[in-house]
PDB file of N, CA and C in Angstrom:
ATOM      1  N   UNK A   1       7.920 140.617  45.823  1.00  0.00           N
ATOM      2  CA  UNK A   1       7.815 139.229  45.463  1.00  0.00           C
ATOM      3  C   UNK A   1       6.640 139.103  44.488  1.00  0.00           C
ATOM      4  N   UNK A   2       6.922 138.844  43.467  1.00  0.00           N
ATOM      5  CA  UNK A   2       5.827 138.611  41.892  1.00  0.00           C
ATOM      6  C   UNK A   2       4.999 137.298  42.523  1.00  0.00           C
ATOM      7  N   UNK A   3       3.660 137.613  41.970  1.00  0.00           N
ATOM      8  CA  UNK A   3       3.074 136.088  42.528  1.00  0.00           C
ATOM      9  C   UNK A   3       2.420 135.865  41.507  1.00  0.00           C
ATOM     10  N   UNK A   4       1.127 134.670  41.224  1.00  0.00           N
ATOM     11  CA  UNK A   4       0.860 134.835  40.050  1.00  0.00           C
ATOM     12  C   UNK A   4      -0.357 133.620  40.474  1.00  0.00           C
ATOM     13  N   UNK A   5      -1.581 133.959  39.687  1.00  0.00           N
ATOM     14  CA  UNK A   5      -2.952 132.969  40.398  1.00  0.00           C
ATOM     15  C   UNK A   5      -3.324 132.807  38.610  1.00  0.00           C
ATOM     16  N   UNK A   6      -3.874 131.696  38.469  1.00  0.00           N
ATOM     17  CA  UNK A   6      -4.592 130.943  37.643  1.00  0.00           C
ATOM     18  C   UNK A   6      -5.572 130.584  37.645  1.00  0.00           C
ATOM     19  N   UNK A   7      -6.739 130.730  36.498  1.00  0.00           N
ATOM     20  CA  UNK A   7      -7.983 130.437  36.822  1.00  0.00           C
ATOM     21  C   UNK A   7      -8.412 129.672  36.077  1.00  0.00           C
ATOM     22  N   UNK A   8      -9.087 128.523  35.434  1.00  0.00           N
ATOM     23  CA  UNK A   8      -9.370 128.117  34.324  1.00  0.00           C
ATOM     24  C   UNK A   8     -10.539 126.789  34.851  1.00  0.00           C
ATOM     25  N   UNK A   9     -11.299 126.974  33.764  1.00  0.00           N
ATOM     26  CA  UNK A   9     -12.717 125.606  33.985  1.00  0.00           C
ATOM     27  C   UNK A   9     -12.188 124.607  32.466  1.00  0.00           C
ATOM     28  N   UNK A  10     -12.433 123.055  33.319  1.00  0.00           N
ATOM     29  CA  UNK A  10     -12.293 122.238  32.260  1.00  0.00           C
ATOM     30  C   UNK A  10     -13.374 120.875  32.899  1.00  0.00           C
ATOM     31  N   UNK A  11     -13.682 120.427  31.200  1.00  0.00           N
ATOM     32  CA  UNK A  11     -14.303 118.990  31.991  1.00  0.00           C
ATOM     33  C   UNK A  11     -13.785 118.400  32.638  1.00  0.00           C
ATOM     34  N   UNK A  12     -14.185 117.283  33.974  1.00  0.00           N
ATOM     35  CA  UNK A  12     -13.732 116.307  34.613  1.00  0.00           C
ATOM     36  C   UNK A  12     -14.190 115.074  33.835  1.00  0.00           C
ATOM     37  N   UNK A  13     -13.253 113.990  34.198  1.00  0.00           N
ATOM     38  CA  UNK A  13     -13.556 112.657  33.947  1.00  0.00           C
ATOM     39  C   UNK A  13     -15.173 112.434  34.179  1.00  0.00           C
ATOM     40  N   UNK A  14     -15.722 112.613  35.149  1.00  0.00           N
ATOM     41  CA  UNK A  14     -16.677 112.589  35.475  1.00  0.00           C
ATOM     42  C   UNK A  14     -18.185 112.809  34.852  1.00  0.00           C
ATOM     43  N   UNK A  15     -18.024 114.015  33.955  1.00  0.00           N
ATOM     44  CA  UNK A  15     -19.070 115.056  33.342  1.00  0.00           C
ATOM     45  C   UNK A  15     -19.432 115.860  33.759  1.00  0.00           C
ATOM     46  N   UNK A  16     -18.211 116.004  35.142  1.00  0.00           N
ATOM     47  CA  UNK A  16     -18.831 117.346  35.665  1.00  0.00           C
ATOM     48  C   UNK A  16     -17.436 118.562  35.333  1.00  0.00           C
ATOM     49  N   UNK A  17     -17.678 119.596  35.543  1.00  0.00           N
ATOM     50  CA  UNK A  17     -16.877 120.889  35.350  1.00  0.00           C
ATOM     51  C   UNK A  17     -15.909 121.142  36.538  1.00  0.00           C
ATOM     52  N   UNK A  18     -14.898 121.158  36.119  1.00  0.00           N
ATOM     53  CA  UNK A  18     -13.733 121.741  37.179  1.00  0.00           C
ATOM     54  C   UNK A  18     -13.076 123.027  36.854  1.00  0.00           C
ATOM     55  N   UNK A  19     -13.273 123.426  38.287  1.00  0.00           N
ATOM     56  CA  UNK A  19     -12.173 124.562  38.226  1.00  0.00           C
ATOM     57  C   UNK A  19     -11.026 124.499  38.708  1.00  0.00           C
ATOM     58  N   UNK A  20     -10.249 124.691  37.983  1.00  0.00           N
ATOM     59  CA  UNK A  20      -8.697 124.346  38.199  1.00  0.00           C
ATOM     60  C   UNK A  20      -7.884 125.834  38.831  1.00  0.00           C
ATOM     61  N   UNK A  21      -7.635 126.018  40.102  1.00  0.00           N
ATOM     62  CA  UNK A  21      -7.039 127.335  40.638  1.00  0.00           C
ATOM     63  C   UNK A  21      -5.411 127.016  40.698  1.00  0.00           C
ATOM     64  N   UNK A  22      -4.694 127.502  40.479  1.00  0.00           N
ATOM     65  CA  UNK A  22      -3.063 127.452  40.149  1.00  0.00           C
ATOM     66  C   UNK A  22      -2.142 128.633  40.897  1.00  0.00           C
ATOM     67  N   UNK A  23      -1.489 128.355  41.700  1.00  0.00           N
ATOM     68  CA  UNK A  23      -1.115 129.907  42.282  1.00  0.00           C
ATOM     69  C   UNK A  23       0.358 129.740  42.806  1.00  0.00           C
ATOM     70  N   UNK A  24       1.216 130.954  42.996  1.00  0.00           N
ATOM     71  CA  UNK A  24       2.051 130.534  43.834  1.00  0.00           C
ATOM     72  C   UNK A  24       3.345 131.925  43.667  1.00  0.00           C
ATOM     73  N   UNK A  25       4.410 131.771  43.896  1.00  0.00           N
ATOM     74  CA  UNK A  25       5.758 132.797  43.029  1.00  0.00           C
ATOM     75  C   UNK A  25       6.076 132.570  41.936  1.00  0.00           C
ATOM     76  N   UNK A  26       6.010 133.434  40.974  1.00  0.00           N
ATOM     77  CA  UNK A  26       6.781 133.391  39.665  1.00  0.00           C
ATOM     78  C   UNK A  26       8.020 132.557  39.870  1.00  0.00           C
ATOM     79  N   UNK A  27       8.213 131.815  38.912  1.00  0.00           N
ATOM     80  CA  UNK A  27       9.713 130.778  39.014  1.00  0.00           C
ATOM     81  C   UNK A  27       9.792 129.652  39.819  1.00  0.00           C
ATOM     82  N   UNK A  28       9.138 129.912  40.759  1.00  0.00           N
ATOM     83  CA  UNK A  28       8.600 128.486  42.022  1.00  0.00           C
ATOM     84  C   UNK A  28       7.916 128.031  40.921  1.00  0.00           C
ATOM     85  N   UNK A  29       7.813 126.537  41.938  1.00  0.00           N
ATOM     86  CA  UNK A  29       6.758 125.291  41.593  1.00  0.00           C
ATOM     87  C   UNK A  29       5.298 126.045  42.622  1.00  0.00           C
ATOM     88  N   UNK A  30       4.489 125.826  42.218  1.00  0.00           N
ATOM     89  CA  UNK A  30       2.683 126.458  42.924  1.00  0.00           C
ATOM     90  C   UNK A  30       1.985 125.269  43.316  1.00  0.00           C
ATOM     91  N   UNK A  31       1.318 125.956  44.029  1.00  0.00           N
ATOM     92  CA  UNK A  31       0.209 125.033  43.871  1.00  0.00           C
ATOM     93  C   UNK A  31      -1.144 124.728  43.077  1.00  0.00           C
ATOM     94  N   UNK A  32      -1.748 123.524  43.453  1.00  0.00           N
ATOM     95  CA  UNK A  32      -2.852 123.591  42.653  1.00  0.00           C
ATOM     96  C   UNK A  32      -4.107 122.927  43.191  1.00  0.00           C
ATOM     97  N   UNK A  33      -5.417 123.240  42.784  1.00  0.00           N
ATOM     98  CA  UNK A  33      -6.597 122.858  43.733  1.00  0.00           C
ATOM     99  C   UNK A  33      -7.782 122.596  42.160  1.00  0.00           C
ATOM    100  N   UNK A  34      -8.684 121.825  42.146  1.00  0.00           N
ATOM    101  CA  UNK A  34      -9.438 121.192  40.926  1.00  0.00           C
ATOM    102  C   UNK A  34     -10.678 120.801  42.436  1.00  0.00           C
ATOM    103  N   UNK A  35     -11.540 122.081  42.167  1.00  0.00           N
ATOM    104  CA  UNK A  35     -12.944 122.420  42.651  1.00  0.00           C
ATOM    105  C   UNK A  35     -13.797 121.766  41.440  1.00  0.00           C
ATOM    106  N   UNK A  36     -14.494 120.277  41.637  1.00  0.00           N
ATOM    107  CA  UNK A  36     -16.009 119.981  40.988  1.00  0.00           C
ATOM    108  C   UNK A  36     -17.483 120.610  41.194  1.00  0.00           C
ATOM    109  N   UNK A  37     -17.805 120.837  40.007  1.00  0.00           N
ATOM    110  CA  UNK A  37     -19.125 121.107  40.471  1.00  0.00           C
ATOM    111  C   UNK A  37     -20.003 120.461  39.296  1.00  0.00           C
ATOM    112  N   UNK A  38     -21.372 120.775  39.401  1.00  0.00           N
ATOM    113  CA  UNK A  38     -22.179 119.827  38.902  1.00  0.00           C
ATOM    114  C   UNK A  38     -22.580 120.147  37.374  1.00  0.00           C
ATOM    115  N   UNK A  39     -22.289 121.540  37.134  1.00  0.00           N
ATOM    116  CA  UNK A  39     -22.500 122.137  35.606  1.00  0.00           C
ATOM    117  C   UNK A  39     -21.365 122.813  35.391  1.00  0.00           C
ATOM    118  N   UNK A  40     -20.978 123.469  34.353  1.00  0.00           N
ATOM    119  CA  UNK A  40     -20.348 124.561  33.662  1.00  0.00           C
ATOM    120  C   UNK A  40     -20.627 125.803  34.467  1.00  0.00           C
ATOM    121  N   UNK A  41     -22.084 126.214  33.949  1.00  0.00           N
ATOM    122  CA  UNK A  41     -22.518 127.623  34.761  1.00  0.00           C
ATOM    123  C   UNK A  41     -21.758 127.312  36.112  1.00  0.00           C
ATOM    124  N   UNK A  42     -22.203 126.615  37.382  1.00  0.00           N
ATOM    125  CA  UNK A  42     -21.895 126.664  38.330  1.00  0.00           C
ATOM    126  C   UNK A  42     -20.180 127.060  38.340  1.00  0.00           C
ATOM    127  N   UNK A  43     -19.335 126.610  37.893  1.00  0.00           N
ATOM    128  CA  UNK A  43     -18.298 126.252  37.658  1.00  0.00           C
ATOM    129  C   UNK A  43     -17.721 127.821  37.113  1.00  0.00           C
ATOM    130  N   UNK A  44     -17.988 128.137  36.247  1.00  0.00           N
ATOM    131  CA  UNK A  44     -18.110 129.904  35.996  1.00  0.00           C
ATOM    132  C   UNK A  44     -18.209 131.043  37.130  1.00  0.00           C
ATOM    133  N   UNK A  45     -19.514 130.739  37.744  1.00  0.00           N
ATOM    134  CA  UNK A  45     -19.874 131.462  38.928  1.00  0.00           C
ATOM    135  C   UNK A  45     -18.794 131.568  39.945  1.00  0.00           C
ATOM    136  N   UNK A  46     -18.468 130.378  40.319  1.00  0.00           N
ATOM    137  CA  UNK A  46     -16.820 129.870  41.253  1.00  0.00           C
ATOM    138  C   UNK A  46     -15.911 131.038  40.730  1.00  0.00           C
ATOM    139  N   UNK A  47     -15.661 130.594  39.326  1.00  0.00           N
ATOM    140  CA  UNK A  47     -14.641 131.148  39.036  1.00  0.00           C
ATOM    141  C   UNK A  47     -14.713 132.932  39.026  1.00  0.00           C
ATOM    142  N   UNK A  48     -15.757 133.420  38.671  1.00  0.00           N
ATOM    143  CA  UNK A  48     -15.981 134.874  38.517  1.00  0.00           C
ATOM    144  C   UNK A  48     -16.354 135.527  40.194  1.00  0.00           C
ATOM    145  N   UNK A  49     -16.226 134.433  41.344  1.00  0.00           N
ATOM    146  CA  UNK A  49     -16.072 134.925  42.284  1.00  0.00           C
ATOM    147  C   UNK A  49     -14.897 135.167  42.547  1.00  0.00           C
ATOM    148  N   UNK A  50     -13.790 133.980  42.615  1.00  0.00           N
ATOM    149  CA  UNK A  50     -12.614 133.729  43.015  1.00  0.00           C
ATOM    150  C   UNK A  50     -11.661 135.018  41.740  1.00  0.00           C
ATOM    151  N   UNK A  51     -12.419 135.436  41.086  1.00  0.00           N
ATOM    152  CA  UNK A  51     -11.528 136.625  39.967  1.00  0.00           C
ATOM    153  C   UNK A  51     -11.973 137.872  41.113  1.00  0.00           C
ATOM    154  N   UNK A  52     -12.995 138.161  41.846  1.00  0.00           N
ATOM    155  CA  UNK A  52     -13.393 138.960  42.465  1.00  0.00           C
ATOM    156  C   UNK A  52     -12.506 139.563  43.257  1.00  0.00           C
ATOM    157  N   UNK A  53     -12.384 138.220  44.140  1.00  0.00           N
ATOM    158  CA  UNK A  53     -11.459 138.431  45.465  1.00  0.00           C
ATOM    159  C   UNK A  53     -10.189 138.583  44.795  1.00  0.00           C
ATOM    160  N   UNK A  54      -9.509 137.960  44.370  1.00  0.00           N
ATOM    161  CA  UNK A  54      -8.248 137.912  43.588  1.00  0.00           C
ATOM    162  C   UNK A  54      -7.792 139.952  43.187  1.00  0.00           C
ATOM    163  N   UNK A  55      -8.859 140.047  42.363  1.00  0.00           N
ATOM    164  CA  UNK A  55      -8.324 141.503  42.043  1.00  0.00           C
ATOM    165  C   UNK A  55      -9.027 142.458  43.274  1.00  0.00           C
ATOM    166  N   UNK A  56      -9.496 142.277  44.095  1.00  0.00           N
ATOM    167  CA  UNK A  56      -9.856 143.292  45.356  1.00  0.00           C
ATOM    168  C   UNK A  56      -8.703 143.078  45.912  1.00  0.00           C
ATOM    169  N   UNK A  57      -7.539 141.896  46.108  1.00  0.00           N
ATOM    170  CA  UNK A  57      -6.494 142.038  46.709  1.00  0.00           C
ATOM    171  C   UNK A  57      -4.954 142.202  45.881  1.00  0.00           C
ATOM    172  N   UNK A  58      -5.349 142.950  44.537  1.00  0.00           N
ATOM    173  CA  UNK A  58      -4.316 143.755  43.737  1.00  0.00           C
ATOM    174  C   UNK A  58      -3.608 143.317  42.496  1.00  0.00           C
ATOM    175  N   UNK A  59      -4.456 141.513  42.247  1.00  0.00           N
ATOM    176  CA  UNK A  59      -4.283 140.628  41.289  1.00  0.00           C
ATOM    177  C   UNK A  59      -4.512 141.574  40.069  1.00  0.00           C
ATOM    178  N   UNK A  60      -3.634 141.618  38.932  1.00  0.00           N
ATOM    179  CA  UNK A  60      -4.196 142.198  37.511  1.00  0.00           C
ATOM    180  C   UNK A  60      -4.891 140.964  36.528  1.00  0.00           C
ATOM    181  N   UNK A  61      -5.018 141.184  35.995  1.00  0.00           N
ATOM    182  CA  UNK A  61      -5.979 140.657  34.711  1.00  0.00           C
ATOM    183  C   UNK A  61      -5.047 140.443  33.727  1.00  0.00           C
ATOM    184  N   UNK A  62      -4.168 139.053  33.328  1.00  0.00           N
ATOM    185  CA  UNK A  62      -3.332 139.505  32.477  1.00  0.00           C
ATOM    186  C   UNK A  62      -3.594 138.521  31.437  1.00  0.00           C
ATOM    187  N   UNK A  63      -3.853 139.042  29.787  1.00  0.00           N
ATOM    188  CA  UNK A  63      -3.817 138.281  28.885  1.00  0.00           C
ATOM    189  C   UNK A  63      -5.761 137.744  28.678  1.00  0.00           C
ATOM    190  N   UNK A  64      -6.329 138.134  28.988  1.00  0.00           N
ATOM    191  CA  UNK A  64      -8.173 137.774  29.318  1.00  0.00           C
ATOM    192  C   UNK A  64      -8.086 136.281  30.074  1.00  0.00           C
ATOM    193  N   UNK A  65      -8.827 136.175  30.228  1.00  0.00           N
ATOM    194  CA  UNK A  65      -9.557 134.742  30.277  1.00  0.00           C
ATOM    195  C   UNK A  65      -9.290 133.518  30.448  1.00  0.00           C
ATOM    196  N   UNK A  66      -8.798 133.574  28.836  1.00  0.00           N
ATOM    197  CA  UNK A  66      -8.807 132.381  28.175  1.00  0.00           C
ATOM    198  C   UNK A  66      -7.146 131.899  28.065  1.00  0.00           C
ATOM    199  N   UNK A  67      -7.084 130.760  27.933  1.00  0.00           N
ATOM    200  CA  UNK A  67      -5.851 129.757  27.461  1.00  0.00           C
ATOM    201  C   UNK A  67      -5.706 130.058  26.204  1.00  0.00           C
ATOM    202  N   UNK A  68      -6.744 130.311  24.961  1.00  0.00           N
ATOM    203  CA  UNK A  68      -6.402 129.987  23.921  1.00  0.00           C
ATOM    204  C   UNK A  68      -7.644 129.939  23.146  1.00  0.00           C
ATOM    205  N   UNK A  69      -7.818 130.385  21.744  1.00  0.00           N
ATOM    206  CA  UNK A  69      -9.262 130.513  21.384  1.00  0.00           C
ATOM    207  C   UNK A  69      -9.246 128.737  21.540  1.00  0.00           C
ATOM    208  N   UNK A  70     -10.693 128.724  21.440  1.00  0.00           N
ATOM    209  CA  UNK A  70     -10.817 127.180  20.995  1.00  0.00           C
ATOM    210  C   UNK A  70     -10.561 125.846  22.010  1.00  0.00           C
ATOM    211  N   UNK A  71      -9.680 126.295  23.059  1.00  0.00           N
ATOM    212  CA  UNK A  71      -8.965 125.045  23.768  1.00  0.00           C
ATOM    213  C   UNK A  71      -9.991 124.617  24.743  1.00  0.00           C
ATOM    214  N   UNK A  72      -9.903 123.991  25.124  1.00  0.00           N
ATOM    215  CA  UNK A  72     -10.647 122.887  26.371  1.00  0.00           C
ATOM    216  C   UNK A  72     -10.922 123.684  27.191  1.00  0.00           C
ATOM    217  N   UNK A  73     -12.000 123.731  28.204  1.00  0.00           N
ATOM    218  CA  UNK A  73     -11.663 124.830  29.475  1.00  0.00           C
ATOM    219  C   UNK A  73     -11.582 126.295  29.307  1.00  0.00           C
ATOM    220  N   UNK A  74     -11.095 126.789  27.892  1.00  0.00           N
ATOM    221  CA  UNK A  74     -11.254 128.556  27.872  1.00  0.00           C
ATOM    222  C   UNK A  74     -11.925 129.262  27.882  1.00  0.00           C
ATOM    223  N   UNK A  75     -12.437 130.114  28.736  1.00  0.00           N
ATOM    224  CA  UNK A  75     -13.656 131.051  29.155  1.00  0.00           C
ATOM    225  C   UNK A  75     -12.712 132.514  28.704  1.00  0.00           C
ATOM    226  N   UNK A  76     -13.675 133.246  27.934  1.00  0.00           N
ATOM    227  CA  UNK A  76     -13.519 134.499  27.176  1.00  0.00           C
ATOM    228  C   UNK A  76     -13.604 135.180  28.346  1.00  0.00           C
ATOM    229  N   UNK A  77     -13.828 136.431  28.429  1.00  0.00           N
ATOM    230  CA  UNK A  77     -14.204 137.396  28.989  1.00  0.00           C
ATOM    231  C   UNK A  77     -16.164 137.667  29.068  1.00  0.00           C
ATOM    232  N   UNK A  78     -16.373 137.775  27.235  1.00  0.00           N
ATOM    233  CA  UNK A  78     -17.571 137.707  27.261  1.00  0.00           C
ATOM    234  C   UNK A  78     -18.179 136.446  27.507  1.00  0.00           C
ATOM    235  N   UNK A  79     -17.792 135.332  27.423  1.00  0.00           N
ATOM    236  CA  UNK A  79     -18.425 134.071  27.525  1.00  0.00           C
ATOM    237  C   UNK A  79     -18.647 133.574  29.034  1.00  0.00           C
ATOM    238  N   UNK A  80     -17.804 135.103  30.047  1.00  0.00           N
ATOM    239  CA  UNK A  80     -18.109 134.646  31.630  1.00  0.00           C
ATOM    240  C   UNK A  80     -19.284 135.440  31.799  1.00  0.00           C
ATOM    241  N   UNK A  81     -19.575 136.438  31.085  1.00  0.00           N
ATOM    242  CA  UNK A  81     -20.295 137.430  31.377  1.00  0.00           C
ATOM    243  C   UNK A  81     -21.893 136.367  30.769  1.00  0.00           C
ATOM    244  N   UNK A  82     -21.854 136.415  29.965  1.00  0.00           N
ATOM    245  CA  UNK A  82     -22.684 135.513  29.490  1.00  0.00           C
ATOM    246  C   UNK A  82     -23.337 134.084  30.136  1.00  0.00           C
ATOM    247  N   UNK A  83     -22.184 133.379  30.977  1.00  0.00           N
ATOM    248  CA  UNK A  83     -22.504 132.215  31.571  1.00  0.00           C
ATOM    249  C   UNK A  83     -23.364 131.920  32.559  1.00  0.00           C
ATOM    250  N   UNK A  84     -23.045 133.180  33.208  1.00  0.00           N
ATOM    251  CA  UNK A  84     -23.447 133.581  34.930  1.00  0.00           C
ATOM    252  C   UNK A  84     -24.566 133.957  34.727  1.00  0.00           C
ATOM    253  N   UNK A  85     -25.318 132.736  35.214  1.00  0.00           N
ATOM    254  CA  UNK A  85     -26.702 133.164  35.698  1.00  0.00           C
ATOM    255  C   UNK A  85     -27.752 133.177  36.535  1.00  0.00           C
ATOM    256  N   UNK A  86     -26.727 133.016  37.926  1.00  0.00           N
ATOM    257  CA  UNK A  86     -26.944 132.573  39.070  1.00  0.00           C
ATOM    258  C   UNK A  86     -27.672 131.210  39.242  1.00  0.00           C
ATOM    259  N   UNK A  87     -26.101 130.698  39.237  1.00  0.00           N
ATOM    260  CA  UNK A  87     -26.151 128.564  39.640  1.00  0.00           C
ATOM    261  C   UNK A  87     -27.233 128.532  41.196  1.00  0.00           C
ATOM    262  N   UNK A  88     -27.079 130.272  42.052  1.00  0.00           N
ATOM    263  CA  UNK A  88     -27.476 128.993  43.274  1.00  0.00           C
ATOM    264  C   UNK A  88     -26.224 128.283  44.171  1.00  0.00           C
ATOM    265  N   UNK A  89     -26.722 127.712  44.865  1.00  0.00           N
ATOM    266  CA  UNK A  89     -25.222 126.683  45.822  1.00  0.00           C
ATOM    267  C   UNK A  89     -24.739 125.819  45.118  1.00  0.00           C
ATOM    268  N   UNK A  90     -23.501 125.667  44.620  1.00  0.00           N
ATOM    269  CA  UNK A  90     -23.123 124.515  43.723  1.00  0.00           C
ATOM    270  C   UNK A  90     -22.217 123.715  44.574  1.00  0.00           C
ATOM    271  N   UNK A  91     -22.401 122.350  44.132  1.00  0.00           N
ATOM    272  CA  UNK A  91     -21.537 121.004  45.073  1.00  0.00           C
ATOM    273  C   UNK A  91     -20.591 121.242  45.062  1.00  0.00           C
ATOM    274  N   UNK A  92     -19.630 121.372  45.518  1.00  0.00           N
ATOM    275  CA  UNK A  92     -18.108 122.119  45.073  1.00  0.00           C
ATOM    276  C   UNK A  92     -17.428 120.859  46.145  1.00  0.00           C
ATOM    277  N   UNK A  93     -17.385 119.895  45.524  1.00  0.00           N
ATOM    278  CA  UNK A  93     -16.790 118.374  46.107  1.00  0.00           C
ATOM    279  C   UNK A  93     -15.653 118.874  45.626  1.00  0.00           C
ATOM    280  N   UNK A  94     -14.004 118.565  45.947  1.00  0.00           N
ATOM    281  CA  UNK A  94     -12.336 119.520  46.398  1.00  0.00           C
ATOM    282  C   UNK A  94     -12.010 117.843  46.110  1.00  0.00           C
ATOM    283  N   UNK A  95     -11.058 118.457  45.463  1.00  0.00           N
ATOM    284  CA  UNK A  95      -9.473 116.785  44.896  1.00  0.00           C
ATOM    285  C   UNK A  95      -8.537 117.260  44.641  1.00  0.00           C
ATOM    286  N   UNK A  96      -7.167 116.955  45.071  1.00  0.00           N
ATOM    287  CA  UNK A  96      -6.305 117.527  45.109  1.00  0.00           C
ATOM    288  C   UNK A  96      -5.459 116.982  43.934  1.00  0.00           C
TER     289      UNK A  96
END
């Protein structure tokens, strides 16, 4: 059974940074979860954890990063490496 997880940071209405997690079976409808936090960095950190666990449990890496040079929300490869600079505990207030 093909599965398939999504990772991506975008602004919120708010001014704060979301991470948007997307997951589910190829061809199904998935689900989806939009984690706030209070910066970008923080918001990175989330995400370069949740890539952690993801590929310790056999997830590949497909396509880098990013959505798209340039687009809203697209984190490079180097631009995660770069981001992370230890946020610390970030507010991670959950909306579905």
């Amino acid at each position: 059974m093909a599965r398939y997880y999504v990772l991506s940071i975008a602004p919120s209405l708010f001014g704060d940074a979301a991470l948007i997690r997307e997951w589910g079976r190829i061809g199904r409808p998935g689900q989806r979860r939009v984690e706030l936090y209070e910066s970008r960095s923080c918001a990175v950190e989330a995400l370069e954890t949740w890539l952690q666990r993801k590929r310790r449990r056999g997830y590949l890496l497909q396509g880098g990063l990013s959505r798209g040079p340039g687009e809203p929300g697209s984190v490079s490869a180097r631009d995660l490496e770069q981001l992370v600079n230890g946020c610390g505990k970030a507010a991670g207030r959950s909306m579905l």
